[in-house]
Protein backbone atom coordinates (compact mmCIF):
# COMPACT_ATOMS: atom_id res chain seq x y z
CA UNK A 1 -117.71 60.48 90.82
CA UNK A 2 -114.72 62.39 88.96
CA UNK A 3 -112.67 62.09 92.18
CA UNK A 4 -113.36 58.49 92.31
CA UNK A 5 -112.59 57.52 88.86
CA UNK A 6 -109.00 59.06 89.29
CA UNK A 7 -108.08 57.18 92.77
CA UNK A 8 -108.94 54.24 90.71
CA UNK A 9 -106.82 55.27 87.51
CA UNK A 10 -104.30 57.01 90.08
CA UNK A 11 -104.08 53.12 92.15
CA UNK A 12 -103.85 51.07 88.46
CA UNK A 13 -101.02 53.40 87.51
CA UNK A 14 -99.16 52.56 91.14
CA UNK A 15 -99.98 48.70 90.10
CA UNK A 16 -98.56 49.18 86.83
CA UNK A 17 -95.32 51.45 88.25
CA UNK A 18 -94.03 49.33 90.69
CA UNK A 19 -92.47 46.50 88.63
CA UNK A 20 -90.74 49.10 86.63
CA UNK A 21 -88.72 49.94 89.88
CA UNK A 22 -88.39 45.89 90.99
CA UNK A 23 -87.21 45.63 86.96
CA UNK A 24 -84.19 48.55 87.03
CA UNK A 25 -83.09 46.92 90.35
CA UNK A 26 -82.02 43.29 89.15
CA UNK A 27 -78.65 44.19 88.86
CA UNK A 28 -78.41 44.36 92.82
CA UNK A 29 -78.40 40.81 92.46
CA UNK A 30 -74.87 40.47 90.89
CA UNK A 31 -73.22 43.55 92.69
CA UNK A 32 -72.53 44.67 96.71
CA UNK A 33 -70.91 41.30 97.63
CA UNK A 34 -69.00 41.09 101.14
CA UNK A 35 -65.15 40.33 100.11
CA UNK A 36 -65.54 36.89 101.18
CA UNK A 37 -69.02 36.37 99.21
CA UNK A 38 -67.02 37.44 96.48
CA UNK A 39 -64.18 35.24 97.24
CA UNK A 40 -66.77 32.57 96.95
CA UNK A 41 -68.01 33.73 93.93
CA UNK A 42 -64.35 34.39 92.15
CA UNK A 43 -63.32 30.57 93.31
CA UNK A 44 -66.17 29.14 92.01
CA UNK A 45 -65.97 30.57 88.52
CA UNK A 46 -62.12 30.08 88.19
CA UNK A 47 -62.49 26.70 88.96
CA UNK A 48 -65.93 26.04 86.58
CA UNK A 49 -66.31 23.36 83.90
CA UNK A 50 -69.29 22.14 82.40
CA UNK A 51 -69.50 18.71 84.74
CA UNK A 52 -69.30 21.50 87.75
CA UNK A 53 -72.59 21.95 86.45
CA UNK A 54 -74.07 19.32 87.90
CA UNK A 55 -71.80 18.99 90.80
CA UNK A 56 -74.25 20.49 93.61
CA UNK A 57 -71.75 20.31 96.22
CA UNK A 58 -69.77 22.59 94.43
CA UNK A 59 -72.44 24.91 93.63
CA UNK A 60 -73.77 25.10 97.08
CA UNK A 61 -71.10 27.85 98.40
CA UNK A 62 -72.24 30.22 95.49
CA UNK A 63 -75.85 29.47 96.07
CA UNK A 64 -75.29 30.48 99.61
CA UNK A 65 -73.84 33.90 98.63
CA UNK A 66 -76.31 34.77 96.07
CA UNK A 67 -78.99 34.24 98.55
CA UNK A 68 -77.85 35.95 101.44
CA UNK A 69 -77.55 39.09 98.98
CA UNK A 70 -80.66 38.35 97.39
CA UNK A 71 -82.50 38.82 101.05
CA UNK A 72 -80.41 42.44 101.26
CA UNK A 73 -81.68 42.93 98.08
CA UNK A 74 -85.40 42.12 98.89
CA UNK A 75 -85.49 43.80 102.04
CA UNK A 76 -83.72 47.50 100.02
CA UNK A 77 -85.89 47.30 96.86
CA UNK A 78 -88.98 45.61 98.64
CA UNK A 79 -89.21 42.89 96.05
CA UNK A 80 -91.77 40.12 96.51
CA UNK A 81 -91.51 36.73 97.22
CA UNK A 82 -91.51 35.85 93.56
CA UNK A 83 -89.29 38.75 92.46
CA UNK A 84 -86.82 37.68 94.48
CA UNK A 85 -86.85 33.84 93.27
CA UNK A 86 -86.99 35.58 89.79
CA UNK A 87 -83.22 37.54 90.88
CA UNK A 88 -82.09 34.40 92.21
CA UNK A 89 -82.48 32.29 89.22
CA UNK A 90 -81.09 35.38 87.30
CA UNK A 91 -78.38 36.01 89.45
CA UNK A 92 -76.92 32.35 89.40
CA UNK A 93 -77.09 31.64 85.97
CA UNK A 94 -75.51 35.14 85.08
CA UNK A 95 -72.69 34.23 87.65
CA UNK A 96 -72.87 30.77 85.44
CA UNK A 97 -72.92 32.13 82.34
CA UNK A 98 -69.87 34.24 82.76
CA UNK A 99 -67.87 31.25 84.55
CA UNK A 100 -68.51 29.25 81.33
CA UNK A 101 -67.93 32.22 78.78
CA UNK A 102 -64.36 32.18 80.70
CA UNK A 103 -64.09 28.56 80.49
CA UNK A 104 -64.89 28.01 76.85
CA UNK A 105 -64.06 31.41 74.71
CA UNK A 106 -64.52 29.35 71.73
CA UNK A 107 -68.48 28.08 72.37
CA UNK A 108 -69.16 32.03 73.84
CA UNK A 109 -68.07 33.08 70.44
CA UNK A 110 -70.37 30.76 68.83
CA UNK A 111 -73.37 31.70 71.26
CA UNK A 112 -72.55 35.23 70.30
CA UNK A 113 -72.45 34.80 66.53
CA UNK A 114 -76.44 33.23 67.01
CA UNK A 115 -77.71 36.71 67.55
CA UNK A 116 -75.61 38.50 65.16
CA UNK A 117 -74.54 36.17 62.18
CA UNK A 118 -77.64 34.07 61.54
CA UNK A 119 -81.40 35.51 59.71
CA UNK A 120 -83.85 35.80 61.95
CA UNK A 121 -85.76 33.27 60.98
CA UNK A 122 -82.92 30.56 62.15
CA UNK A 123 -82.13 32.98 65.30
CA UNK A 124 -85.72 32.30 66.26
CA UNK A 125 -85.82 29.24 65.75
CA UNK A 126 -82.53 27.88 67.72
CA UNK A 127 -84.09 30.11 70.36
CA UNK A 128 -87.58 28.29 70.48
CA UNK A 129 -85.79 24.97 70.65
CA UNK A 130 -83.49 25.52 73.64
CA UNK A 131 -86.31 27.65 75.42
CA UNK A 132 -88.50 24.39 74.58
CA UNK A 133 -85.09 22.00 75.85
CA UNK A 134 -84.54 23.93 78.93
CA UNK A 135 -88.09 24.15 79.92
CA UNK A 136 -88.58 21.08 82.79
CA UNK A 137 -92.14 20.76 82.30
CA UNK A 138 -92.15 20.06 78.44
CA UNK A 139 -88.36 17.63 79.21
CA UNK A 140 -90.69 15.59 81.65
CA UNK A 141 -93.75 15.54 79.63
CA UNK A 142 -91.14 14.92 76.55
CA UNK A 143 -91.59 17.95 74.37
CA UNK A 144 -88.10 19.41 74.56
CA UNK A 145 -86.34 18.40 71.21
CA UNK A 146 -87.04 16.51 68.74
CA UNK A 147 -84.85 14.66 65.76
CA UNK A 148 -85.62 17.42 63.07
CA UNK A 149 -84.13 20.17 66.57
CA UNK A 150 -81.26 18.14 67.09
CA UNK A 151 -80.25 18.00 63.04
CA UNK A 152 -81.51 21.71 62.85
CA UNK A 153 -79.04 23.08 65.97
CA UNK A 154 -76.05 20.70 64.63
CA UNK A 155 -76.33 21.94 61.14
CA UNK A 156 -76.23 25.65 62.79
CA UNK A 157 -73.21 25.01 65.04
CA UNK A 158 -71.24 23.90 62.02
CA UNK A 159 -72.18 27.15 60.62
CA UNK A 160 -70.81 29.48 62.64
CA UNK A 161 -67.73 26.70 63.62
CA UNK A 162 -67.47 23.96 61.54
CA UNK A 163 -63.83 23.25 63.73
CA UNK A 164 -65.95 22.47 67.01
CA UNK A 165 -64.75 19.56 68.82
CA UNK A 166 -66.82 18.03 71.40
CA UNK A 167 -66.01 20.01 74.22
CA UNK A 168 -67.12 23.00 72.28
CA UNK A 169 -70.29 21.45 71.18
CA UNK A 170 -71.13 20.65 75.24
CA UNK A 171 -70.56 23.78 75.73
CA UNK A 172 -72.25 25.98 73.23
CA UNK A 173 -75.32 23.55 74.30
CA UNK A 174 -74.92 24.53 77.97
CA UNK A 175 -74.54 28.41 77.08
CA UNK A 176 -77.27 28.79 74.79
CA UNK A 177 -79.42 27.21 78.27
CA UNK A 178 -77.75 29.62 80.62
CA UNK A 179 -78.27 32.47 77.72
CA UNK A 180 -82.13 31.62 77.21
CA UNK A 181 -82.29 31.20 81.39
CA UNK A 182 -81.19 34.59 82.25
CA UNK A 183 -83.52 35.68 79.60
CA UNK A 184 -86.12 34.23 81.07
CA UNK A 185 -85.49 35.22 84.42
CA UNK A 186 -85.02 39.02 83.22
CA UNK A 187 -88.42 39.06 81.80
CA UNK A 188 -90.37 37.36 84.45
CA UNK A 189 -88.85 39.78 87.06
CA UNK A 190 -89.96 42.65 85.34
CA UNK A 191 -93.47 41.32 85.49
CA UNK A 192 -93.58 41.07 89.03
């Protein structure tokens, strides 16, 4: 009975060890690109603005790359189906993320600043609301923002840079997305 009850304890602690190792290996996501993948990669973030954003035609040549590598990736680390959807969404909006920080220094400066410059209690909440924004369930059924968000998250950016223009403020909106995303992403891989 002894023996028993540690196979079973020995098994859960297998269950509970294995996305630890899918979790440390997220990074192979973003790293052993072919030179031309990278190519890909380097072109599309040198030439990234926020309407590229929406421009799926221009997307699709970094898409490509980041999934053929996500399959290596899969197929080394064994990830499952879901852990590798889970790199994939990381993986793109990291490669986003950092094409954006490049385009618009002054609105990753901001996005920075929400973390360190503002109490918790505001940090929190500017996080709740884009997590809420980006979320495409709640934006269909719509629950993303509300008035009382939008004055809350205007009255923050002019707190940390009353100078924004409008590009800025496009910006900021798009990184604090990509910034919750990859969050996201990060923590639902390591559950899998």
């Amino acid at each position: 009975m002894m023996k028993a009850g540690l196979s079973v304890l020995g098994a859960g602690m297998l269950l509970f060890a294995a996305p630890v190792l899918a979790a440390e290996n997220i990074e192979c996501s973003l790293t052993g690109y072919s030179d031309e993948q990278q190519k890909v990669l380097d072109t599309y973030q040198s030439g990234f603005t926020t309407k590229g954003l929406e421009d799926l035609e221009r997307q699709a040549p970094m898409i490509d790359a980041v999934s053929d590598r996500i399959l290596v990736c899969a197929e080394q680390h064994s990830w499952s189906d879901e852990a590798a959807d889970a790199a994939f969404y990381y993986a793109t909006t990291v490669i986003d993320e950092r094409a954006l920080r490049a385009f618009s220094p002054s609105a990753s400066s901001v996005v920075d600043r929400v973390d360190s410059e503002l109490t918790a209690g505001e940090r929190d909440r500017v996080w709740k609301i884009i997590g809420a924004a980006s979320d495409v369930e709640a934006t269909e059924n719509e629950q993303g923002m509300n008035d009382e968000d939008v004055l809350f998250l205007g009255a923050i950016l002019l707190k940390l840079d009353p100078e924004s223009d409008d590009e800025t403020i496009e910006s900021v909106g798009a990184l604090l997305a990509m910034v919750s995303a990859r969050r996201v992403a990060l923590a639902e891989f390591a559950t899998l």
